[in-house]
Protein backbone atom coordinates (compact mmCIF):
# COMPACT_ATOMS: atom_id res chain seq x y z
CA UNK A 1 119.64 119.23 -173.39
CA UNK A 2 118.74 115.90 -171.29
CA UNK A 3 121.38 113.22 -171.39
CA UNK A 4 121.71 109.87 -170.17
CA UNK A 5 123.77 109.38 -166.68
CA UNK A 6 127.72 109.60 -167.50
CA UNK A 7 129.80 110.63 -164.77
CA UNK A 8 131.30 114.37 -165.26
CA UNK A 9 135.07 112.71 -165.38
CA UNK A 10 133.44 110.72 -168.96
CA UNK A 11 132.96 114.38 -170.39
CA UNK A 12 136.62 115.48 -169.43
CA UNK A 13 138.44 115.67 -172.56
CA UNK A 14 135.11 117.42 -174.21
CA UNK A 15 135.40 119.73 -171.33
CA UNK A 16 138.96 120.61 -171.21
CA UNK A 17 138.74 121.33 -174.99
CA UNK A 18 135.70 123.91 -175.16
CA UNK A 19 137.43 125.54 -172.35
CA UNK A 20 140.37 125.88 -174.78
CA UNK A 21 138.10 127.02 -177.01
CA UNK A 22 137.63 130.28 -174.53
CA UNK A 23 133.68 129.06 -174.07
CA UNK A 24 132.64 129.70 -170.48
CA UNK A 25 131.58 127.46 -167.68
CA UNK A 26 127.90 128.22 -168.89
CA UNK A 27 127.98 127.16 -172.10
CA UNK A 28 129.12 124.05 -171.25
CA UNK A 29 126.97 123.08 -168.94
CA UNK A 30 124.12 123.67 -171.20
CA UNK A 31 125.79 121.59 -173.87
CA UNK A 32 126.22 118.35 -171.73
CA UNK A 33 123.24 119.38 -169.33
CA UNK A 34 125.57 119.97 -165.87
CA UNK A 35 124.65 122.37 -162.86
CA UNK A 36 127.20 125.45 -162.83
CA UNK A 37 128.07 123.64 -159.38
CA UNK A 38 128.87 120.20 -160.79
CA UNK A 39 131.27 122.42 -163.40
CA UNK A 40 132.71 124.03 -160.67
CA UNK A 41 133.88 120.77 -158.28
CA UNK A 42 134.60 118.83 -161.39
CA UNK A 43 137.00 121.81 -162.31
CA UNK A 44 138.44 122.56 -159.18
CA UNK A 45 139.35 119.08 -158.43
CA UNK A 46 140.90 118.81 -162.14
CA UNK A 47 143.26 122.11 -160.91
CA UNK A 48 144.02 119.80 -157.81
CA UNK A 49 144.90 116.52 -159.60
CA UNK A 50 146.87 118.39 -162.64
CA UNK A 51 148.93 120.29 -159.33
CA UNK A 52 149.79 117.22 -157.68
CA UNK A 53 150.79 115.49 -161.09
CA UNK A 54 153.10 118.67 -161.19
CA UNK A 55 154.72 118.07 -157.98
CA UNK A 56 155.31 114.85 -158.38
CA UNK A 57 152.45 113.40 -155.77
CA UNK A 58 151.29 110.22 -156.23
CA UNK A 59 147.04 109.66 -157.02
CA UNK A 60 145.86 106.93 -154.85
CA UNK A 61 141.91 105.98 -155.69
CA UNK A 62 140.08 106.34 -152.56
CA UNK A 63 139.75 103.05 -150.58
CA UNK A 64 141.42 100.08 -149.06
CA UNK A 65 144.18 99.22 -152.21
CA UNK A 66 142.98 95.78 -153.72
CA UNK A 67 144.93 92.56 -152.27
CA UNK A 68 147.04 92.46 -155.77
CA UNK A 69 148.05 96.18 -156.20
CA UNK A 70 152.04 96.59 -155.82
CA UNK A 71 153.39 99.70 -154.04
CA UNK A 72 156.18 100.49 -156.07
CA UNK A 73 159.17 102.46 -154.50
CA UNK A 74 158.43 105.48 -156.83
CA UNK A 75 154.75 105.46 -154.65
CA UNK A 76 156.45 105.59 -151.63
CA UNK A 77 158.89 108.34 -152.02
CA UNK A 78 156.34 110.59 -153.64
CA UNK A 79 154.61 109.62 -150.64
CA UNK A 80 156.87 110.99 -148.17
CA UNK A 81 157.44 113.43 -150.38
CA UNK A 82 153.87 114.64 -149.71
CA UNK A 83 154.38 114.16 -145.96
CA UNK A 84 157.16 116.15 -145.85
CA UNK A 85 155.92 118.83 -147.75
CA UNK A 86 152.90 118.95 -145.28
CA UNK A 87 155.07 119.15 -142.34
CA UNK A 88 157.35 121.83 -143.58
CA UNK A 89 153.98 124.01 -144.27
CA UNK A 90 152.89 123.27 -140.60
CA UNK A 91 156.46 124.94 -139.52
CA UNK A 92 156.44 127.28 -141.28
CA UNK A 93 152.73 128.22 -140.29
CA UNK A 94 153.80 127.97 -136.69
CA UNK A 95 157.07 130.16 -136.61
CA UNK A 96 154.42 132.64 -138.45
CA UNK A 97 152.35 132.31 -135.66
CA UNK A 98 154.80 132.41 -133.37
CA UNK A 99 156.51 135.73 -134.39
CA UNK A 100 153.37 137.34 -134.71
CA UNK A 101 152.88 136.57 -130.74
CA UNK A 102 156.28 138.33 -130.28
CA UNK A 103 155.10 141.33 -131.92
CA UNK A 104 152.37 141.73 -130.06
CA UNK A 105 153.52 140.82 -126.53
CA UNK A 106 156.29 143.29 -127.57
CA UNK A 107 154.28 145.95 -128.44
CA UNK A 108 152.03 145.42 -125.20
CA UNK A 109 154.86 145.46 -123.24
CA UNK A 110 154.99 142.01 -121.72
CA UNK A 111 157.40 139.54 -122.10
């Protein structure tokens, strides 16, 4: 079915419902006229948003903030929030990375 331009994000609540519904990625896009690939970013990035809404992450718009916004205190702490979260998964990738060196230069023999 051709439609007018809308951005996907105008369909979301139509979306989110027929999924719901148990129709499949498919079906919708025939029903608002989408490529399976448009469903799948447009989905994916909805998983994204809904986890960081979960964890308490603040969603900043892309983009210099306009010259009026106010950064509120609850913005910043969910900002560091993020940061620290970030660096904690960086240590913890590295002492992972860093044991697994162990075990091998262990098991070649070198030290």
């Amino acid at each position: 079915m051709p439609r007018g331009y809308r951005h996907i994000q105008d369909y979301e609540k139509e979306i989110l419902k027929l999924r719901t519904q148990g129709k499949t990625r498919r079906e919708i896009c025939e029903k608002f006229g989408f490529s399976i690939k448009q469903m799948e970013n447009f989905i994916t990035n909805y998983n994204r948003r809904q986890e960081k809404i979960a964890a308490g992450i603040a969603i900043r718009k892309k983009g210099r903030p306009a010259k009026d916004s106010i950064v509120t205190e609850e913005d910043k702490l969910s900002d560091l929030r993020y940061k620290l979260a970030r660096k904690e998964a960086r240590i913890k990738q590295l002492e992972m990375e860093n044991e697994l060196m162990r075990d091998f230069l262990s098991l070649t023999e070198r030290k």
